[in-house]
C-alpha atoms as a PDB file:
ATOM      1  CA  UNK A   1       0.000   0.000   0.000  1.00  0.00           C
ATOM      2  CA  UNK A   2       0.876   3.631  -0.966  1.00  0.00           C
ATOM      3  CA  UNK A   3       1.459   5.592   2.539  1.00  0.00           C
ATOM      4  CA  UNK A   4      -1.140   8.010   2.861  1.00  0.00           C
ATOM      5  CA  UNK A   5       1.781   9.902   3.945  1.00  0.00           C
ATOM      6  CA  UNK A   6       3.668  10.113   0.766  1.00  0.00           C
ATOM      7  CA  UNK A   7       0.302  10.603  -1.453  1.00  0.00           C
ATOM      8  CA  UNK A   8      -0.466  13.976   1.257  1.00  0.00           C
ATOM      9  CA  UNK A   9       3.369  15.166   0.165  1.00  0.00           C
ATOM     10  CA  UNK A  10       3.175  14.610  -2.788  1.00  0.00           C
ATOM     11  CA  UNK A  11       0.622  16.971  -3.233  1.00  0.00           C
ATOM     12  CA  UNK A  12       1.575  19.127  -0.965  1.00  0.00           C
ATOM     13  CA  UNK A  13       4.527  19.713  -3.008  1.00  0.00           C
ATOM     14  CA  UNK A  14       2.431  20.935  -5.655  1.00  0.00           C
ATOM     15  CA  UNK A  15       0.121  22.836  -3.664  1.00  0.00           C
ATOM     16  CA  UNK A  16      -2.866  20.485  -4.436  1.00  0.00           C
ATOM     17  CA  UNK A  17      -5.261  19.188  -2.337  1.00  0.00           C
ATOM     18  CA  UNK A  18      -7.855  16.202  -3.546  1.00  0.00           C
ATOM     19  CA  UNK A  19     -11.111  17.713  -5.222  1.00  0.00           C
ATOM     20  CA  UNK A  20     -14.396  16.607  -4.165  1.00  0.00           C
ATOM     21  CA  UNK A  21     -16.480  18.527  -6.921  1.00  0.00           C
ATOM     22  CA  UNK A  22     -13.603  16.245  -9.168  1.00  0.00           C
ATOM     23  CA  UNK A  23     -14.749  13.092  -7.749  1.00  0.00           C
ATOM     24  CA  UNK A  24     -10.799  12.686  -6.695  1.00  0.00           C
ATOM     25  CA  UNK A  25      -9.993   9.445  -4.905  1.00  0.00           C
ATOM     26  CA  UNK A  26      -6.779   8.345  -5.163  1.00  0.00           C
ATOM     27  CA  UNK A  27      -5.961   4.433  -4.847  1.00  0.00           C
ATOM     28  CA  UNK A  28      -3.252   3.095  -2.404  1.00  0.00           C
ATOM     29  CA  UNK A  29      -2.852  -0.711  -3.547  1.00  0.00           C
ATOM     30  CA  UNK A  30       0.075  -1.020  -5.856  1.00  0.00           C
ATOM     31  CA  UNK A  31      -0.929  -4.657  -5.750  1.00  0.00           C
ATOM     32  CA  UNK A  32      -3.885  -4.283  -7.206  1.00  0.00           C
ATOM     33  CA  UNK A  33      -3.119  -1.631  -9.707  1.00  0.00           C
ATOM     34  CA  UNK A  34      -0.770  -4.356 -10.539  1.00  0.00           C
ATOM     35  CA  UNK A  35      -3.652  -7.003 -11.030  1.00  0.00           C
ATOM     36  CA  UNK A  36      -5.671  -4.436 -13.194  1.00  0.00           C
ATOM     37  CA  UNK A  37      -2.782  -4.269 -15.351  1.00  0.00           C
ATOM     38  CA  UNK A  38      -2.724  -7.731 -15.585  1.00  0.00           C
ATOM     39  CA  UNK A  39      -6.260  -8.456 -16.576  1.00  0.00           C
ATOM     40  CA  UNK A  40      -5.494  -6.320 -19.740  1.00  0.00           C
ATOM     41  CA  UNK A  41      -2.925  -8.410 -20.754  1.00  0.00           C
ATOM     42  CA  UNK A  42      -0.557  -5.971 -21.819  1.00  0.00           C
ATOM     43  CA  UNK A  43       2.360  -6.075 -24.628  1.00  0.00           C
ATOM     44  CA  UNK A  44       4.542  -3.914 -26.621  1.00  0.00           C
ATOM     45  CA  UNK A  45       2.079  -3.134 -29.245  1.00  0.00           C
ATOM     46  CA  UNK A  46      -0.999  -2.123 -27.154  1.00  0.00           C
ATOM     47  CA  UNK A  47      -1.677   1.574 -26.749  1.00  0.00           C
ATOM     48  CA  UNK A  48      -3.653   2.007 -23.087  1.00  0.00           C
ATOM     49  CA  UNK A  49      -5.746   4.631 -21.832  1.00  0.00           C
ATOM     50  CA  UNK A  50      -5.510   5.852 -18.536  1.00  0.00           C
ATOM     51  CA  UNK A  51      -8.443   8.004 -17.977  1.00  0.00           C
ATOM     52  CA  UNK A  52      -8.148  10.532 -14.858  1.00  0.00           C
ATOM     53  CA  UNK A  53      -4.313   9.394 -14.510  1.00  0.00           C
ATOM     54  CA  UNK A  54      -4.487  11.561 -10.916  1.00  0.00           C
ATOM     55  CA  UNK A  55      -0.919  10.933  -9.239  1.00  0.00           C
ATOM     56  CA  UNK A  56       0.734   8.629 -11.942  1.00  0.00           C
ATOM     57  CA  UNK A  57       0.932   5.621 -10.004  1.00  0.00           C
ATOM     58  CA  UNK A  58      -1.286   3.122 -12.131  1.00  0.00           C
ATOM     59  CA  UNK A  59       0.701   5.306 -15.280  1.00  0.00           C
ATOM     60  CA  UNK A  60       4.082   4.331 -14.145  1.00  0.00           C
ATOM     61  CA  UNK A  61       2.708   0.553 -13.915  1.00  0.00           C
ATOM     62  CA  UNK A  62       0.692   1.123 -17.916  1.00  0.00           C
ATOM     63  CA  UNK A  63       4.171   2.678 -19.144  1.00  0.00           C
ATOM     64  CA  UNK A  64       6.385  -0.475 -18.260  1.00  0.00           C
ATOM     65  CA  UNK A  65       4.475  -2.743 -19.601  1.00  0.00           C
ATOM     66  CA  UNK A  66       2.516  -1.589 -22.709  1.00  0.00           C
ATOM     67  CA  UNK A  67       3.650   0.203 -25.925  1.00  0.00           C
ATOM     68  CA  UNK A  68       1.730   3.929 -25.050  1.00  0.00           C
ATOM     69  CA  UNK A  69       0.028   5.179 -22.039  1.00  0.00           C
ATOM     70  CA  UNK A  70      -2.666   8.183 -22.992  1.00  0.00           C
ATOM     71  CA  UNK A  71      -2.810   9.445 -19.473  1.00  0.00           C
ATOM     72  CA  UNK A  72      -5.565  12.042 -19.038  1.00  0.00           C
ATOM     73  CA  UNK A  73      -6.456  14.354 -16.630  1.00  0.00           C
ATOM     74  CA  UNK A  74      -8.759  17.366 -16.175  1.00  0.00           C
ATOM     75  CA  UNK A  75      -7.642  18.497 -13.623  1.00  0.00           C
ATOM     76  CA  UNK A  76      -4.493  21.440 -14.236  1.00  0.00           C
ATOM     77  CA  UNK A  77      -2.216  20.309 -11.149  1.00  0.00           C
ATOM     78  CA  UNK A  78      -2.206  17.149 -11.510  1.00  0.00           C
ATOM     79  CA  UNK A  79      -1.331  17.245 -15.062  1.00  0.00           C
ATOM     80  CA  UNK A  80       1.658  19.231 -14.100  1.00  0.00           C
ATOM     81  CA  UNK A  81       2.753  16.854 -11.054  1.00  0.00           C
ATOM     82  CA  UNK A  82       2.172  13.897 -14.026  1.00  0.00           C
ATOM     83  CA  UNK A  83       4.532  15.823 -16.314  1.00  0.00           C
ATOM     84  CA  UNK A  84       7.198  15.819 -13.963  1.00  0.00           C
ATOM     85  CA  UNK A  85       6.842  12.586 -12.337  1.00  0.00           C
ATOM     86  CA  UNK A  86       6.217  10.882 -15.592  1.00  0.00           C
ATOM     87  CA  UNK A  87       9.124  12.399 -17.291  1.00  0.00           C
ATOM     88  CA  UNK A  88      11.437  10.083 -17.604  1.00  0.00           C
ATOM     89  CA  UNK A  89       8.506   7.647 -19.459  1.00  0.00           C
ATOM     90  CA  UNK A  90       9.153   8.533 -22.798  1.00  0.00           C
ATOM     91  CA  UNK A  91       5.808   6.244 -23.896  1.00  0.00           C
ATOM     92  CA  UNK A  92       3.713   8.279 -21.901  1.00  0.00           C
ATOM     93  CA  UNK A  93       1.487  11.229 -23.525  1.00  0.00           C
ATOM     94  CA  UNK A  94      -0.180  13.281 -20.738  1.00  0.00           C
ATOM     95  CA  UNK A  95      -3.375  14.818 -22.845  1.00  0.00           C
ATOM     96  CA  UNK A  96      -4.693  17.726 -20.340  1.00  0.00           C
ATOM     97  CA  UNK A  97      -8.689  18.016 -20.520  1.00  0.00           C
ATOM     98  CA  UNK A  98     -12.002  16.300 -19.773  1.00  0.00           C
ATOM     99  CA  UNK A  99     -11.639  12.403 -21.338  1.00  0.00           C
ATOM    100  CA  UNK A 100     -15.239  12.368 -22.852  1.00  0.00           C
ATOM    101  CA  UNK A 101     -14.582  15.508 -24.967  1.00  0.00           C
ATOM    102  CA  UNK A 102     -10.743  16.091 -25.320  1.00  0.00           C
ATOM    103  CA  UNK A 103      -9.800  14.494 -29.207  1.00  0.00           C
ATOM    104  CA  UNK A 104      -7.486  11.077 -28.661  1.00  0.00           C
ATOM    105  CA  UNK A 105      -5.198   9.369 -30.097  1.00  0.00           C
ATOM    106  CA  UNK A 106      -6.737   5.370 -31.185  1.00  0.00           C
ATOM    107  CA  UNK A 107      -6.246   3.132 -28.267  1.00  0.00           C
ATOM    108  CA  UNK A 108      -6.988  -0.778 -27.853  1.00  0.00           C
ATOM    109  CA  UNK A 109      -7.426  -1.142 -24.353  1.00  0.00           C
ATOM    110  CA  UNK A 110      -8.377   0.977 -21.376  1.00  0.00           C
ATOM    111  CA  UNK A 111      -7.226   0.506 -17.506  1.00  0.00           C
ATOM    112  CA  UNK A 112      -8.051   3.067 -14.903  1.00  0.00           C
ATOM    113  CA  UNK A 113      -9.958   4.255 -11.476  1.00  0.00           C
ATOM    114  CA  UNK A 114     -11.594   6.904 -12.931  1.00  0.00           C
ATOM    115  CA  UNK A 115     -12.774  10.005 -10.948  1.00  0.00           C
ATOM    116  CA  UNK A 116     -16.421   8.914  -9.639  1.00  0.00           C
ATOM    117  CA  UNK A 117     -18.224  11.413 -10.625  1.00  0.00           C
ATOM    118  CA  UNK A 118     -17.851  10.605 -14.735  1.00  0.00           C
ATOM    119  CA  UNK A 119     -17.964   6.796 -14.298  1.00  0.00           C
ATOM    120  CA  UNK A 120     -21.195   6.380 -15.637  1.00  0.00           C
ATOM    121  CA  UNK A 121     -20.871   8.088 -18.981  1.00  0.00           C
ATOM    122  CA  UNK A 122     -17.203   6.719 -19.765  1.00  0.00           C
ATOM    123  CA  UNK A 123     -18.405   3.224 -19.473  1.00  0.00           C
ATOM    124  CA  UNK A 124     -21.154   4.543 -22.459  1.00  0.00           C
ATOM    125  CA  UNK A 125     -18.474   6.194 -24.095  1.00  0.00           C
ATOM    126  CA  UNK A 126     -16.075   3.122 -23.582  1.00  0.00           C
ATOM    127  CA  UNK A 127     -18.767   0.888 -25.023  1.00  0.00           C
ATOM    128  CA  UNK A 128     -19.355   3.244 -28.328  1.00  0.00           C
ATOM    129  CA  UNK A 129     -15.424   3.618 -28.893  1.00  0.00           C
ATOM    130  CA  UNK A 130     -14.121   1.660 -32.004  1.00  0.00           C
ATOM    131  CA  UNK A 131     -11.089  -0.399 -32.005  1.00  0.00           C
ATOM    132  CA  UNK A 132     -11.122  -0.876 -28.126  1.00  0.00           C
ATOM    133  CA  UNK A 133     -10.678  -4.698 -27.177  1.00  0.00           C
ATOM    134  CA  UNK A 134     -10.458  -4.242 -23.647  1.00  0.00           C
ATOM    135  CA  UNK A 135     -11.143  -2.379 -20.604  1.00  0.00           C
ATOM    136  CA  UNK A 136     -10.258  -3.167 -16.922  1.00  0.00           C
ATOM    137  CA  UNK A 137     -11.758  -0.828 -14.480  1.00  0.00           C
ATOM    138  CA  UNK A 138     -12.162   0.235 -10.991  1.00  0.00           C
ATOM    139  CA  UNK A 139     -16.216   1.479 -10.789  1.00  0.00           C
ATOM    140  CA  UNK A 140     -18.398   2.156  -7.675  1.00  0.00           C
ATOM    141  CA  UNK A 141     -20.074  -1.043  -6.308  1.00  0.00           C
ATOM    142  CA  UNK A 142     -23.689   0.057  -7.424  1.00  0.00           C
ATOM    143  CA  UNK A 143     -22.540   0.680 -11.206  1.00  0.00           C
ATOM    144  CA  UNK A 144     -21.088  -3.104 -11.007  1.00  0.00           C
ATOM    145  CA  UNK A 145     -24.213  -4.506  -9.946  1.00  0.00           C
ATOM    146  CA  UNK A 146     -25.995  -3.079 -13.421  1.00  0.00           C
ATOM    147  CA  UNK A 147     -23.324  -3.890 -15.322  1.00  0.00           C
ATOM    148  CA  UNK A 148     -24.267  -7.410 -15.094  1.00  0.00           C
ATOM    149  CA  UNK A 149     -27.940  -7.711 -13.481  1.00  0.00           C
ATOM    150  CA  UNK A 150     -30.969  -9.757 -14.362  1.00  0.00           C
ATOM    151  CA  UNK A 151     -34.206  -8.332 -16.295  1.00  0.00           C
ATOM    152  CA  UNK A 152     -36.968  -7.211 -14.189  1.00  0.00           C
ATOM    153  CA  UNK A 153     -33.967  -6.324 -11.031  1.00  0.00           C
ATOM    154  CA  UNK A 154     -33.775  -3.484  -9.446  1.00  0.00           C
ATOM    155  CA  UNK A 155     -30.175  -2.930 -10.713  1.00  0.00           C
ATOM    156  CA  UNK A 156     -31.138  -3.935 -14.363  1.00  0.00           C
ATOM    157  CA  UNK A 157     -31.500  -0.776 -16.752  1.00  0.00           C
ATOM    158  CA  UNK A 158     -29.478   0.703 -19.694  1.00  0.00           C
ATOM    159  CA  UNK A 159     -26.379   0.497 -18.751  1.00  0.00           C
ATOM    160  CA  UNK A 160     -27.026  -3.557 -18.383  1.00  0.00           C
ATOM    161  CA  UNK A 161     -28.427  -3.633 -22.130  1.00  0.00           C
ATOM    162  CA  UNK A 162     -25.610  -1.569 -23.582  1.00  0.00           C
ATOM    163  CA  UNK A 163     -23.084  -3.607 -21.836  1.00  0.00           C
ATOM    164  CA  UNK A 164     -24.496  -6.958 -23.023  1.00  0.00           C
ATOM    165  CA  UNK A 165     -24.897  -5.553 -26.386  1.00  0.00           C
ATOM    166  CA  UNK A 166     -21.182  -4.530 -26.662  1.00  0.00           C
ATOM    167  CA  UNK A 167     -19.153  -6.550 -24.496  1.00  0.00           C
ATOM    168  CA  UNK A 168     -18.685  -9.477 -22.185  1.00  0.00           C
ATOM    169  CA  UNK A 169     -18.184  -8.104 -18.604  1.00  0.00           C
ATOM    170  CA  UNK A 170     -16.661 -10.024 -15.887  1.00  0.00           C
ATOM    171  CA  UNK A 171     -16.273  -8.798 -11.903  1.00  0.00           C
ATOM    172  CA  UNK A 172     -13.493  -9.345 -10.941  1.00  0.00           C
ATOM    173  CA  UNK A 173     -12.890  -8.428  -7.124  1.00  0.00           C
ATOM    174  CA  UNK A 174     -14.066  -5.808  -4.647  1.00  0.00           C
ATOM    175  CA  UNK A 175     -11.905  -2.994  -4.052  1.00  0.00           C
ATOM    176  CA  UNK A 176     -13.183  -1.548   0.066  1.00  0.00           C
ATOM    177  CA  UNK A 177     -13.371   2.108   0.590  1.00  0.00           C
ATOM    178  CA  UNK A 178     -10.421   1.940   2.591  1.00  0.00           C
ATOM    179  CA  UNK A 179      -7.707   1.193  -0.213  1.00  0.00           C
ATOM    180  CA  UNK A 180      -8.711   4.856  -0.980  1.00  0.00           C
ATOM    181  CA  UNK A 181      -7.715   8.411  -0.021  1.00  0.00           C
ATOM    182  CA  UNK A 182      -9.513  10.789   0.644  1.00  0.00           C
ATOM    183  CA  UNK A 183     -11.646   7.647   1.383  1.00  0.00           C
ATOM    184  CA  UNK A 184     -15.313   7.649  -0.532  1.00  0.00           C
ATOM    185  CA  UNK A 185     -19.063   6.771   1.190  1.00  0.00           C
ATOM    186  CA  UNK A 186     -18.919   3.589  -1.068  1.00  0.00           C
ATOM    187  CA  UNK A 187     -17.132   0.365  -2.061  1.00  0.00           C
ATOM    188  CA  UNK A 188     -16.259  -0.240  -5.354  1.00  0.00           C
ATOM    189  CA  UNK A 189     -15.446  -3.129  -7.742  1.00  0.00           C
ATOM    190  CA  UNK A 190     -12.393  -4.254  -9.965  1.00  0.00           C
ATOM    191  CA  UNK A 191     -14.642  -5.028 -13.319  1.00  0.00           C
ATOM    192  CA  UNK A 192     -13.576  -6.310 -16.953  1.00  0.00           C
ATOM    193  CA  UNK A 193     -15.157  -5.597 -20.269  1.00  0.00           C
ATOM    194  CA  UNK A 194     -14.112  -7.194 -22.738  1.00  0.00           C
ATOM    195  CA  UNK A 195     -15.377  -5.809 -26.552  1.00  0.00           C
ATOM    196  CA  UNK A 196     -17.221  -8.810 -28.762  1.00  0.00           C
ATOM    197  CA  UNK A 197     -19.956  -8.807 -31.941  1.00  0.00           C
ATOM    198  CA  UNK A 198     -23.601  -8.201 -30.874  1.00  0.00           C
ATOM    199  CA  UNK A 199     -25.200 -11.434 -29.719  1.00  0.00           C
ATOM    200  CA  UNK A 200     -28.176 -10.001 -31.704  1.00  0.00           C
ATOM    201  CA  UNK A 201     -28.703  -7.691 -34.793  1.00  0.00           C
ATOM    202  CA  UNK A 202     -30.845  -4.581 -34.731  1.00  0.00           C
ATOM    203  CA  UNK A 203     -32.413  -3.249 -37.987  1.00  0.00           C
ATOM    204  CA  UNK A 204     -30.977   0.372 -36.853  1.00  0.00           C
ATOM    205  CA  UNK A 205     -28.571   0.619 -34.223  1.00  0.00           C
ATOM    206  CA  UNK A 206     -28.797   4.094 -33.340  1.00  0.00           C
ATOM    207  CA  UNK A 207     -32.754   3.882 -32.838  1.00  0.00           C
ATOM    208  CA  UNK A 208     -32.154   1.032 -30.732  1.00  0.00           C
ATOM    209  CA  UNK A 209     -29.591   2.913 -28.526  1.00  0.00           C
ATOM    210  CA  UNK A 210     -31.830   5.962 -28.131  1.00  0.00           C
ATOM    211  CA  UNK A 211     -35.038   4.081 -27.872  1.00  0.00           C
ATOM    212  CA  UNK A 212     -33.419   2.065 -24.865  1.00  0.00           C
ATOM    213  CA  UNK A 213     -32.384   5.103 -23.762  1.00  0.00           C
ATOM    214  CA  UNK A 214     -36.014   6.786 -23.586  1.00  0.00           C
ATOM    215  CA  UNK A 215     -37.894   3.300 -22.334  1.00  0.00           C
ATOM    216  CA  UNK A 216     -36.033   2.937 -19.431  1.00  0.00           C
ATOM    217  CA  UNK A 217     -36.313   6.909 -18.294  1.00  0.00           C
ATOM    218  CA  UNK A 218     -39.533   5.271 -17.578  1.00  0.00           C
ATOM    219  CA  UNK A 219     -38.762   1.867 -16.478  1.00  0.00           C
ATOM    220  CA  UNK A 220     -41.568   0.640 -14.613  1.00  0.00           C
ATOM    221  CA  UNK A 221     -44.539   1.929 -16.890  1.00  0.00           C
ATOM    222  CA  UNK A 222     -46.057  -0.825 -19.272  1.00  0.00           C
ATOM    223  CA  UNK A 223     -43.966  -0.647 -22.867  1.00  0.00           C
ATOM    224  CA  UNK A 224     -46.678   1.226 -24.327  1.00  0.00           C
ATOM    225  CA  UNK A 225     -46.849   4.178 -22.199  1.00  0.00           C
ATOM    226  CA  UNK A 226     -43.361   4.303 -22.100  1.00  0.00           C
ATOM    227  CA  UNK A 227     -42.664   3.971 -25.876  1.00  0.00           C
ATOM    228  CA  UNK A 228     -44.790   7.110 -26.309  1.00  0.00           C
ATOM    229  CA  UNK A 229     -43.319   9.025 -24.544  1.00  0.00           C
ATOM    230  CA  UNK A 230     -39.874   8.078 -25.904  1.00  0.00           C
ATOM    231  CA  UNK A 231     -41.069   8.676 -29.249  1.00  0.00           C
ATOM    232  CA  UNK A 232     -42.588  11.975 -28.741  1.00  0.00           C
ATOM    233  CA  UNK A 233     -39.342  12.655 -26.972  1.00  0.00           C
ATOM    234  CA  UNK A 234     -37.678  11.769 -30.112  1.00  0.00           C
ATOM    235  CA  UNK A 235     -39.697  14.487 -32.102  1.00  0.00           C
ATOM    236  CA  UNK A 236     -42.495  11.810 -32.852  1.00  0.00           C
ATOM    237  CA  UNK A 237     -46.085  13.478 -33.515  1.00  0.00           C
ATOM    238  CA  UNK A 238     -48.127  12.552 -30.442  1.00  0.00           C
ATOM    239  CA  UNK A 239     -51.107  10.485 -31.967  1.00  0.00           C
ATOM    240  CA  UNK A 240     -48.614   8.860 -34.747  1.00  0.00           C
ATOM    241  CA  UNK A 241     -46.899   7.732 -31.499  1.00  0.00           C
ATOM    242  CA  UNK A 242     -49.745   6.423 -29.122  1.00  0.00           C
ATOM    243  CA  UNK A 243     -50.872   4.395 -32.977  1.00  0.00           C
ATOM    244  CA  UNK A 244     -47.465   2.818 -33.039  1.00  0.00           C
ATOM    245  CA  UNK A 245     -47.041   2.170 -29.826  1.00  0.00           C
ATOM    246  CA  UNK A 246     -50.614   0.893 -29.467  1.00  0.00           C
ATOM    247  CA  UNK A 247     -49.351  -1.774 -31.718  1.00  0.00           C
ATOM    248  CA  UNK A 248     -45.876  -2.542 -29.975  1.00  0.00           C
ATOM    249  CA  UNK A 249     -44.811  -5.964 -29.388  1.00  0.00           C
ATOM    250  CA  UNK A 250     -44.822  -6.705 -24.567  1.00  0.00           C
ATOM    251  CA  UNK A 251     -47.037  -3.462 -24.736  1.00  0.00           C
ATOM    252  CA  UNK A 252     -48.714  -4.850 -22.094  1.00  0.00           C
ATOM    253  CA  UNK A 253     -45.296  -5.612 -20.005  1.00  0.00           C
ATOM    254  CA  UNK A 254     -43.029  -3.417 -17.937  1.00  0.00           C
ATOM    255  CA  UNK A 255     -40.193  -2.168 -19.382  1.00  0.00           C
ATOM    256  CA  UNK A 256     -37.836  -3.268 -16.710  1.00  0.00           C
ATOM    257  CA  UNK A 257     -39.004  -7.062 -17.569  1.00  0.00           C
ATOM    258  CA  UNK A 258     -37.473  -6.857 -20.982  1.00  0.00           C
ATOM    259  CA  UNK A 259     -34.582  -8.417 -22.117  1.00  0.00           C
ATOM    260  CA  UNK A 260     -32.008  -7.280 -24.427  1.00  0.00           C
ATOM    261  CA  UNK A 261     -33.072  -9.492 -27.351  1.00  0.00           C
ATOM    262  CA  UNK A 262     -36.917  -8.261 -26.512  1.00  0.00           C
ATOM    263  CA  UNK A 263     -35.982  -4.205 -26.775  1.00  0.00           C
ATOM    264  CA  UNK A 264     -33.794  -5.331 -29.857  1.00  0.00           C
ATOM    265  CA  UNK A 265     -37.278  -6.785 -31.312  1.00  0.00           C
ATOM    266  CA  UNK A 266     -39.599  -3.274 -29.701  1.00  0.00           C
ATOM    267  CA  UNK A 267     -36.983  -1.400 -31.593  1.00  0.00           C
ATOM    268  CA  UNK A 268     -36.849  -2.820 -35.068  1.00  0.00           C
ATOM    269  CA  UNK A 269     -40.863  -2.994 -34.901  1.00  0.00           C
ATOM    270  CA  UNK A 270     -40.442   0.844 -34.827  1.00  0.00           C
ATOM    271  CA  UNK A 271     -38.278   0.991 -37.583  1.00  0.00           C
ATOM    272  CA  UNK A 272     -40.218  -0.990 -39.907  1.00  0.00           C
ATOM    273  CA  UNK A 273     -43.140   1.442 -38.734  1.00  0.00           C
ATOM    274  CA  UNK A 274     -41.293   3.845 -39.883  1.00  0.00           C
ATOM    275  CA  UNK A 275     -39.864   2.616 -43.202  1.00  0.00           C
ATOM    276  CA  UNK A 276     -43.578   1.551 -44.375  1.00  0.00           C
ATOM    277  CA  UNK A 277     -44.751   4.781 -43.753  1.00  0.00           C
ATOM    278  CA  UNK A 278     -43.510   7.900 -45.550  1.00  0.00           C
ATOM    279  CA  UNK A 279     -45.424  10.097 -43.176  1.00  0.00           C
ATOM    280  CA  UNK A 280     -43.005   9.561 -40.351  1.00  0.00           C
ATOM    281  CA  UNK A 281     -40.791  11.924 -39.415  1.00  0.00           C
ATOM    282  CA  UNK A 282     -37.000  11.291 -39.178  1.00  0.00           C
ATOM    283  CA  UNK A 283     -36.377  11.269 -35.258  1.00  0.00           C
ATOM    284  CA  UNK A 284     -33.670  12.405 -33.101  1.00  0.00           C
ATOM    285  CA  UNK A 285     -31.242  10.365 -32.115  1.00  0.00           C
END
């Protein structure tokens, strides 16, 4: 374990202290970072991502075993501790800036403990990014859970479906509060997602995404309520909407009972709706 010691220091040398409104949590365990490192499977020719890089310490163990590190972080400080800690590492690039909008270099594979508070929306991002094969991540304990929960759970929702669409996704061990510092209100999870085909096709892959996406914002009404509303979300005229989804395959089920496969199925219904009919309008996605 990192002494909480040397990590308070350290940052003291730079003037820093850890940012709450930056979800900053800095792991101790070496060990594990070690173990992360080695569910990726790392060699010469990968190029990792290290998204919210903080102190360098899971960098330093990317850099020595992979061909390029991406380390980035948003937050000004750090990057300049990471410049001068890191600069003996001539295969790391330090990219300053927020990791879901900053342009990147291609990368294969992806192995961090991401700030908490943008979690959620890199595992989407993760899951949309082409050419990644891997990604080994440290994620609250709650966000596990859906990653891998059964229809009709309370855990099951989007995230669950986008994962399963994308990727196989393993847990791999719990990671307490306490290997932490500042230490956060929750346990988290080592978890592994590893990029496949789509056990199923969809007729229109962006519908399906954004349909999902507008379903479960209203997970426990019947399909047909909800897929109104989505589609008038979507810019769909009310009554065309309330026809369609009058017609919808489980109309009569909860949306949080449906499986993958069975959204897959709502959402090509809607786009063969919408191809037979020139009348409906092209929705947003």
């Amino acid at each position: 374990m990192i002494p909480i010691r040397r990590v308070k220091a350290l940052l003291r040398a730079y003037g820093l202290k850890p940012k709450k409104r930056l979800g900053q949590h800095f792991l101790l365990d070496e060990r594990l970072m070690a173990r992360l490192a080695d569910q990726a499977q790392l060699s010469g020719r990968d190029v990792v991502l290290d998204a919210g890089a903080g102190l360098g310490f899971l960098t330093e163990i990317l850099a020595r075993r992979s061909g390029k590190v991406l380390a980035v972080e948003i937050d000004g400080g750090l990057v300049r501790l990471l410049r001068e800690r890191l600069a003996t590492y001539d295969n790391v690039e330090i990219v300053e800036g927020d990791v879901l909008k900053v342009a990147l270099p291609d990368f294969n594979k992806a192995v961090s403990t991401p700030p908490y508070n943008i979690i959620s929306k890199l595992l989407f991002w993760l899951l949309d990014r082409h050419g990644l094969e891997v990604a080994v991540l440290v994620v609250q304990e709650e966000l596990a859970r859906r990653l891998v929960a059964e229809p009709g759970s309370d855990d099951y929702g989007r995230l669950t479906v986008m994962a399963y669409y994308r990727a196989d996704v393993e847990l791999l061990e719990p990671v307490p509060r306490g290997k932490f510092w500042p230490r956060p209100d929750v346990d988290s999870m080592a978890v592994k997602l590893v990029r496949r085909p789509a056990p199923f096709e969809v007729r229109d892959e962006a519908l399906f995404k954004a349909l999902t996406r507008g379903l479960f914002s209203h997970r426990n009404k019947t399909v047909r309520r909800a897929l109104r509303l989505a589609l008038t979300a979507l810019g769909m005229d009310e009554v065309v909407a309330r026809k369609l989804a009058d017609g919808a395959p489980h109309r009569a089920r909860r949306v949080r009972e449906l499986s993958p496969e069975e959204l897959a199925e709502l959402a090509d219904y809607v786009a063969g709706q919408m191809l037979k009919s020139p009348d409906h309008p092209r929705l947003e996605r």
